[in-house]
N, C-alpha and C. Protein backbone atom coordinates (compact mmCIF):
# COMPACT_ATOMS: atom_id res chain seq x y z
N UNK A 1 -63.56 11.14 4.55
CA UNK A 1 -64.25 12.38 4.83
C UNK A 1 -65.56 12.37 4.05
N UNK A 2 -66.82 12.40 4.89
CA UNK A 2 -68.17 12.22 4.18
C UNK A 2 -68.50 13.88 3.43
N UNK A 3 -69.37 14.36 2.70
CA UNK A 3 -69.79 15.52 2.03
C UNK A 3 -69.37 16.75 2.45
N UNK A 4 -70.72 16.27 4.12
CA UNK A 4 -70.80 17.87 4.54
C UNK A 4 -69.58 18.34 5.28
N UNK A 5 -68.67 17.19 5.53
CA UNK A 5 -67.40 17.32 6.34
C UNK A 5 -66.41 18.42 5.33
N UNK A 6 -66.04 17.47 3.88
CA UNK A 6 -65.29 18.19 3.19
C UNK A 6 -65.96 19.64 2.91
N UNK A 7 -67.40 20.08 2.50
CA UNK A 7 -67.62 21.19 2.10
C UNK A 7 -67.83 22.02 3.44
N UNK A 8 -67.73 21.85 4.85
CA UNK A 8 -67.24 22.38 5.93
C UNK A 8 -66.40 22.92 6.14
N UNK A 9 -65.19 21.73 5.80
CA UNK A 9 -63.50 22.14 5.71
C UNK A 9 -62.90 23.13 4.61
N UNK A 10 -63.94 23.00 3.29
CA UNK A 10 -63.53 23.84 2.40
C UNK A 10 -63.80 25.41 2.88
N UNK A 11 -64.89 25.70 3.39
CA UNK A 11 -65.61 27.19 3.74
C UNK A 11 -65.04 27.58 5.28
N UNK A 12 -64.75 26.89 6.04
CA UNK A 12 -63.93 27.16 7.32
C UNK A 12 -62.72 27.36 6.83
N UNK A 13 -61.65 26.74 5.83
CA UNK A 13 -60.59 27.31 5.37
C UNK A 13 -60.81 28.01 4.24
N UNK A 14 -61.84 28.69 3.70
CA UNK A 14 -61.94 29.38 2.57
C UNK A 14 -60.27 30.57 2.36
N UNK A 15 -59.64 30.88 2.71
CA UNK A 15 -58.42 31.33 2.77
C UNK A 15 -57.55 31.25 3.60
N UNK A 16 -57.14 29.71 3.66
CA UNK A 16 -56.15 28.97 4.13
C UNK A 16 -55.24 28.74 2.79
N UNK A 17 -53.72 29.14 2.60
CA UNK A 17 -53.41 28.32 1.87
C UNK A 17 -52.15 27.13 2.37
N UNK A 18 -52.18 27.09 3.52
CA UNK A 18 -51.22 26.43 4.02
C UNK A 18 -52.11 24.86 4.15
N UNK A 19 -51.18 23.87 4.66
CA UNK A 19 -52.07 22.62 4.47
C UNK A 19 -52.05 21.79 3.44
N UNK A 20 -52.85 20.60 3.90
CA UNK A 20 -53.25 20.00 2.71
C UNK A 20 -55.14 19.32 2.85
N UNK A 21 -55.56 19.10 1.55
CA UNK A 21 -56.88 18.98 1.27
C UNK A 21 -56.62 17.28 0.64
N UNK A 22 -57.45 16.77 1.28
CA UNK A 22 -57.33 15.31 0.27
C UNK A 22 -58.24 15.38 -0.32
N UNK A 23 -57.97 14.13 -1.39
CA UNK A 23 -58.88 13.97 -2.35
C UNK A 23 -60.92 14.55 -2.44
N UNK A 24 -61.17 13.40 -1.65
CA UNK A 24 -62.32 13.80 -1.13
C UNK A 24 -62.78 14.86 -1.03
N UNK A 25 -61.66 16.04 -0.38
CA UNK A 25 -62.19 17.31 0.03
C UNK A 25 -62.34 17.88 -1.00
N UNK A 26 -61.73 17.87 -1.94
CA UNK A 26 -61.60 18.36 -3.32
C UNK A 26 -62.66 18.08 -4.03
N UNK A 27 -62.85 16.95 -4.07
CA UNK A 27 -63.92 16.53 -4.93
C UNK A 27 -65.63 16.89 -4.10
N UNK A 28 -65.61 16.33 -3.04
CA UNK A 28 -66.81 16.85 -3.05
C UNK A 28 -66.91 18.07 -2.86
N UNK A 29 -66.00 19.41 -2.43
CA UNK A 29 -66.31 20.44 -2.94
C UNK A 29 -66.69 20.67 -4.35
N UNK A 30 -66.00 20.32 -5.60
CA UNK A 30 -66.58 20.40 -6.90
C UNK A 30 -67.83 19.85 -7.47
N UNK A 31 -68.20 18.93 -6.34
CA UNK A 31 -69.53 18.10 -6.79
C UNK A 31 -70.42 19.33 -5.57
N UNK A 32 -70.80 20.18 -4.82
CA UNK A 32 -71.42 21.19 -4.02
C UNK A 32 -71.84 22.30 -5.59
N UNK A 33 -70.35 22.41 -5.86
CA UNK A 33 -70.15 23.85 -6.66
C UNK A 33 -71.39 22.93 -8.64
N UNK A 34 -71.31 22.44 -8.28
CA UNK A 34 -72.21 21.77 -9.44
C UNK A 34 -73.45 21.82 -9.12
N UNK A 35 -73.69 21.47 -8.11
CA UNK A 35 -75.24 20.88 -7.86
C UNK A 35 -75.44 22.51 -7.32
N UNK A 36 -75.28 23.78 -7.07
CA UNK A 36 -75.39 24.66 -6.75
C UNK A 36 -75.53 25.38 -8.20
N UNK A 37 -74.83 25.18 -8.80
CA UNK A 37 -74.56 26.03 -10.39
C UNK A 37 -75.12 25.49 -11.61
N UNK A 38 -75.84 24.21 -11.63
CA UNK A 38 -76.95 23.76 -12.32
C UNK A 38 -78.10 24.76 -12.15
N UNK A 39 -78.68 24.91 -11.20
CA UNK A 39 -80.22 25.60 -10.61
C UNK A 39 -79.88 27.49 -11.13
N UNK A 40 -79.01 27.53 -10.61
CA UNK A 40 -78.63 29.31 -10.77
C UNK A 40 -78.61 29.59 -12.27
N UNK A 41 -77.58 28.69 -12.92
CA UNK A 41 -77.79 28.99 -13.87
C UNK A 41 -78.83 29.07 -15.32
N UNK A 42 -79.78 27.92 -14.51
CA UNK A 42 -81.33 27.59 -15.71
C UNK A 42 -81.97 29.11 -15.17
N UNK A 43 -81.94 28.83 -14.11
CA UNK A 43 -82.47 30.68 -12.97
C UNK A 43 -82.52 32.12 -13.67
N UNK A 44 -81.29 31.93 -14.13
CA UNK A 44 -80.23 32.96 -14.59
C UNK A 44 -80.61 32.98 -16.45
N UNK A 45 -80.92 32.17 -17.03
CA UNK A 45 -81.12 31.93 -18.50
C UNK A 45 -82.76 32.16 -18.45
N UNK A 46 -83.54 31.76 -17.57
CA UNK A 46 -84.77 31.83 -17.45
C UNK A 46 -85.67 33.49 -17.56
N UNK A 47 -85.06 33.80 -15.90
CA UNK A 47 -85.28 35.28 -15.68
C UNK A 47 -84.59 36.20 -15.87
N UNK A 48 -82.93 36.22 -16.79
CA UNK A 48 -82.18 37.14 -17.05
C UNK A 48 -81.50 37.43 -15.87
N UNK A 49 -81.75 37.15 -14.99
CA UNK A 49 -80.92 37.75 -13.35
C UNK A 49 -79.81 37.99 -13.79
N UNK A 50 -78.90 38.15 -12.83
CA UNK A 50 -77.41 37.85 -12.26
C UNK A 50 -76.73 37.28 -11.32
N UNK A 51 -77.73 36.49 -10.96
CA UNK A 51 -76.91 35.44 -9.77
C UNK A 51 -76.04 34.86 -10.33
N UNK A 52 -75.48 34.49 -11.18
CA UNK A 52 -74.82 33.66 -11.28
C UNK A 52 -73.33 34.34 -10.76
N UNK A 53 -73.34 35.32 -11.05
CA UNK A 53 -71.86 36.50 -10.61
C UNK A 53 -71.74 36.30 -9.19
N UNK A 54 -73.03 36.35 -8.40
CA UNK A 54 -72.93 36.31 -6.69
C UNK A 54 -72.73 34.90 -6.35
N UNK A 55 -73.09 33.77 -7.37
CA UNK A 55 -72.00 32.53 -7.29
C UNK A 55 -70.81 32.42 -7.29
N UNK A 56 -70.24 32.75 -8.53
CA UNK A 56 -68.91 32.96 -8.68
C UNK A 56 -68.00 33.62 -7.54
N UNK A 57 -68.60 34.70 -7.54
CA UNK A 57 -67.82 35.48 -6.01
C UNK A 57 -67.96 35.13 -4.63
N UNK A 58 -68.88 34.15 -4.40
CA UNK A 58 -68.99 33.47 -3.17
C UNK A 58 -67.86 31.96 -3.36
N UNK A 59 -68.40 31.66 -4.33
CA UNK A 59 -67.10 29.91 -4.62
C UNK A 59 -65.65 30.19 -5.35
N UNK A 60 -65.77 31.08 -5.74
CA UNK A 60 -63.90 31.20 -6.39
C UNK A 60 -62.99 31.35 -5.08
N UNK A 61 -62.80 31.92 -4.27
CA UNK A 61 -62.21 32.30 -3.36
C UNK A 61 -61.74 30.34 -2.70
N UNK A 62 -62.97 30.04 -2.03
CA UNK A 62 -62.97 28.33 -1.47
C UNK A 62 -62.25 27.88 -2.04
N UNK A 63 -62.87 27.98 -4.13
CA UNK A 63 -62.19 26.51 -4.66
C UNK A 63 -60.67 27.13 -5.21
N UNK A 64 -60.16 27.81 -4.87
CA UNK A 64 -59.17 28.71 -5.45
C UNK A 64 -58.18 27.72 -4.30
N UNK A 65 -58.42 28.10 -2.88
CA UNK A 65 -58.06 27.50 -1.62
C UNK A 65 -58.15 26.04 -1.62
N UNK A 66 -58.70 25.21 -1.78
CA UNK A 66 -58.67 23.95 -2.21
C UNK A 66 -58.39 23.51 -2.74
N UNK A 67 -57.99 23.79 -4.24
CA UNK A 67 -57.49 23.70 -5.00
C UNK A 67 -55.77 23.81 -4.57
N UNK A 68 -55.53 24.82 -3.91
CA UNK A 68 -53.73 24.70 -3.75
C UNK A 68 -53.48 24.14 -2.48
N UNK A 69 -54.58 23.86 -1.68
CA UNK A 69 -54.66 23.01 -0.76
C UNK A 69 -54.37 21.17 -0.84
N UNK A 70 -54.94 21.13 -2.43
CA UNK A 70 -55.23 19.31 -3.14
C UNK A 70 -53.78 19.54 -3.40
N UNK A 71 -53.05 20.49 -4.09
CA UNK A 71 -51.89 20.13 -4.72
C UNK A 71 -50.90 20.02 -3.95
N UNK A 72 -50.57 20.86 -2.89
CA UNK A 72 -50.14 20.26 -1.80
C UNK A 72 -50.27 18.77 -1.07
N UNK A 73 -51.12 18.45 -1.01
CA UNK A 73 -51.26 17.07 -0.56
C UNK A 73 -50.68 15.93 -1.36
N UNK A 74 -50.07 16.35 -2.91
CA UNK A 74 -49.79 15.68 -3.50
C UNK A 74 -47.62 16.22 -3.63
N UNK A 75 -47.51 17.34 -2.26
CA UNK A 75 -46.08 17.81 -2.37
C UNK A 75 -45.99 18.63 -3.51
N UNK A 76 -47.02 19.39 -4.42
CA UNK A 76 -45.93 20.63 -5.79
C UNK A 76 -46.67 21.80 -4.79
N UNK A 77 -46.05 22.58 -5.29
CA UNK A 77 -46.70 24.16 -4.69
C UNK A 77 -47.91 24.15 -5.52
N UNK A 78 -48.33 25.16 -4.37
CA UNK A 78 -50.05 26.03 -5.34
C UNK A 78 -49.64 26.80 -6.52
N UNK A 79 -48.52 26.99 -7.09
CA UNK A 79 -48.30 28.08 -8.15
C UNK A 79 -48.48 26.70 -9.23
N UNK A 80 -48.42 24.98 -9.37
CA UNK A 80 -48.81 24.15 -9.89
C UNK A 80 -50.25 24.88 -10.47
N UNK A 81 -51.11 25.55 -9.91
CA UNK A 81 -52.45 26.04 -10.08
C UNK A 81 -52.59 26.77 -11.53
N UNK A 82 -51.39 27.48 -11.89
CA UNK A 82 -51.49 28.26 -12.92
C UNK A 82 -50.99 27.43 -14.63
N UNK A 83 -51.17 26.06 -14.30
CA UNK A 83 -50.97 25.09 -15.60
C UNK A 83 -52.25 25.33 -15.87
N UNK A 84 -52.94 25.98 -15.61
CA UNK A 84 -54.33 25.43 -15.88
C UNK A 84 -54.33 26.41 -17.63
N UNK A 85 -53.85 27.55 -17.53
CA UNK A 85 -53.89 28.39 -18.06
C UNK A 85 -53.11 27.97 -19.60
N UNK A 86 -52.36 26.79 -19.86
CA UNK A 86 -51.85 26.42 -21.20
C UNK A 86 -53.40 25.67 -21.85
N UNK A 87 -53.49 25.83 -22.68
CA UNK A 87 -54.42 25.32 -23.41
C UNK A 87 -54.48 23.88 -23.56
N UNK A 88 -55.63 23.41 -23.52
CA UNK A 88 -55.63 21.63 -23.40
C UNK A 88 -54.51 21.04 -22.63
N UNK A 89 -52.71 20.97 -23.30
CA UNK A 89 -52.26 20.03 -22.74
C UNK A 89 -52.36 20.74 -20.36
N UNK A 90 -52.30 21.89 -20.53
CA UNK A 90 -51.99 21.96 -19.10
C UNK A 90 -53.88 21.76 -18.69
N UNK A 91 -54.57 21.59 -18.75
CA UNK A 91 -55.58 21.12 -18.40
C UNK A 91 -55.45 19.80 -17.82
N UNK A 92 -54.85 18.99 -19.22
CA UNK A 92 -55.19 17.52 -19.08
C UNK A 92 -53.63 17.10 -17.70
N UNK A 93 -52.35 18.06 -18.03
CA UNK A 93 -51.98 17.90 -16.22
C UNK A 93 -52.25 18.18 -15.11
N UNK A 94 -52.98 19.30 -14.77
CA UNK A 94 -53.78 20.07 -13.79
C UNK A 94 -54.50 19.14 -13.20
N UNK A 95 -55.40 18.25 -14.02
CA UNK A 95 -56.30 16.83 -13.49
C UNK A 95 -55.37 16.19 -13.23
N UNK A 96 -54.22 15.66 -13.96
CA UNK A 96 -53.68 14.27 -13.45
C UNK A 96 -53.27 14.64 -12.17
N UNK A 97 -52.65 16.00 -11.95
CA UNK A 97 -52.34 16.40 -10.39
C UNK A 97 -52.82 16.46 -9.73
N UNK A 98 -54.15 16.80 -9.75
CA UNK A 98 -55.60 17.21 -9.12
C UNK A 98 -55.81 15.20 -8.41
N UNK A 99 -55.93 14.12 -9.40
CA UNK A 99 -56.02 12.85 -9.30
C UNK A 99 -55.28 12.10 -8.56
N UNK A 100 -53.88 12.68 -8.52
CA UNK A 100 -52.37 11.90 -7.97
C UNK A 100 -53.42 11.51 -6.72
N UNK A 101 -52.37 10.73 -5.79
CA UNK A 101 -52.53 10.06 -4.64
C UNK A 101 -51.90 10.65 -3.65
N UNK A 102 -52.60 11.74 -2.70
CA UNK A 102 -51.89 12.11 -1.70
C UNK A 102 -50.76 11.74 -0.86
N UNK A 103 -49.82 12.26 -0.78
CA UNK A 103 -48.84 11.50 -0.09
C UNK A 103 -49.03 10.66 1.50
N UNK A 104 -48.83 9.81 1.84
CA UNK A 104 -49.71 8.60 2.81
C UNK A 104 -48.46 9.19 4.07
N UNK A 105 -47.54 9.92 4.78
CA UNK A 105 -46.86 10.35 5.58
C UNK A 105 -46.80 12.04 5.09
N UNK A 106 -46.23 12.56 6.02
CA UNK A 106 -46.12 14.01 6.48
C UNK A 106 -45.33 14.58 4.85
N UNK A 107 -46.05 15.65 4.71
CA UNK A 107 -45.06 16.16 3.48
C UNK A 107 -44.21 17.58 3.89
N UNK A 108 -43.93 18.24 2.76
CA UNK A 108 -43.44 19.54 2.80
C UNK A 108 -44.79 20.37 3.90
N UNK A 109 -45.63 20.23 3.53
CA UNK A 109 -47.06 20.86 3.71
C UNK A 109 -47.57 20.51 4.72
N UNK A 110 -47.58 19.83 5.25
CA UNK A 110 -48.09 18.99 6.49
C UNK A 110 -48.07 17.74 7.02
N UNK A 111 -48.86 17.58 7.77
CA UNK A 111 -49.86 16.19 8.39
C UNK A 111 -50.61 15.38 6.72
N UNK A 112 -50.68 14.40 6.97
CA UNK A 112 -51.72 13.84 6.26
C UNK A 112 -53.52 14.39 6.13
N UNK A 113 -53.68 14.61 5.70
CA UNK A 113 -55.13 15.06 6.07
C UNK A 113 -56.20 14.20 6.06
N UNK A 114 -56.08 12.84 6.23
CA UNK A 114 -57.09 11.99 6.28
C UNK A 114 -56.33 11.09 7.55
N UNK A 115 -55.52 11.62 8.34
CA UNK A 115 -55.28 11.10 10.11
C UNK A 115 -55.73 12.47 10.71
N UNK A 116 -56.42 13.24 10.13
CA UNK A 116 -56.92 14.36 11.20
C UNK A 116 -58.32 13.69 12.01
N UNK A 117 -57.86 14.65 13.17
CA UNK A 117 -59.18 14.04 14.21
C UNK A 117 -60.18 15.02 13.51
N UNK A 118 -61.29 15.25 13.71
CA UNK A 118 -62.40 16.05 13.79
C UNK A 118 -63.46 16.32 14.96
């Protein structure tokens, strides 16, 4: 899945939580939400604004959805999502889960998501 494909799939399912998201989709959504939140935020430190809030509230929702979308693809539920919240050590599992290797046949969750047509 090339860029604009995954950050397509992310904002067309912006509240999907059924499914699964592969790798890719995941990631280059987080590499969008970067290269978007570099600029806003020098923006934002510069002229005092508040864009950065009308960021947040436009991308939390997506990567919220993608996010339990990736973990699925790897078979744990989206409630996996809320390790994030232990300090350091559930961080450093949240990534390794986030990293796993999608399951390569049909899971609890679905289809594979890298034999989808487009």
């Amino acid at each position: 899945m090339n860029f604009f494909l995954a950050v397509a799939s992310a904002f067309l399912n912006f509240a999907t939580w059924a499914g699964r998201a592969s790798r890719s989709e995941f990631w280059y959504f987080q590499l969008l939400m970067l290269i978007c939140y570099i600029p806003i935020y020098v923006f934002d430190r510069e002229v005092g604004a508040t864009t950065l809030f009308a960021f947040i509230l436009i991308f939390m929702l997506p990567n919220i959805s993608v996010t339990v979308r990736r973990l699925h693809d790897t078979n744990r539920s989206g409630w996996w999502y809320w390790i994030i919240m232990v300090p350091v050590i559930g961080v450093l599992i949240f990534y390794g889960l986030i990293c796993w290797p999608g399951d390569a046949n049909r899971n609890d969750y679905g289809e594979n998501p890298l034999t989808r047509e487009w």
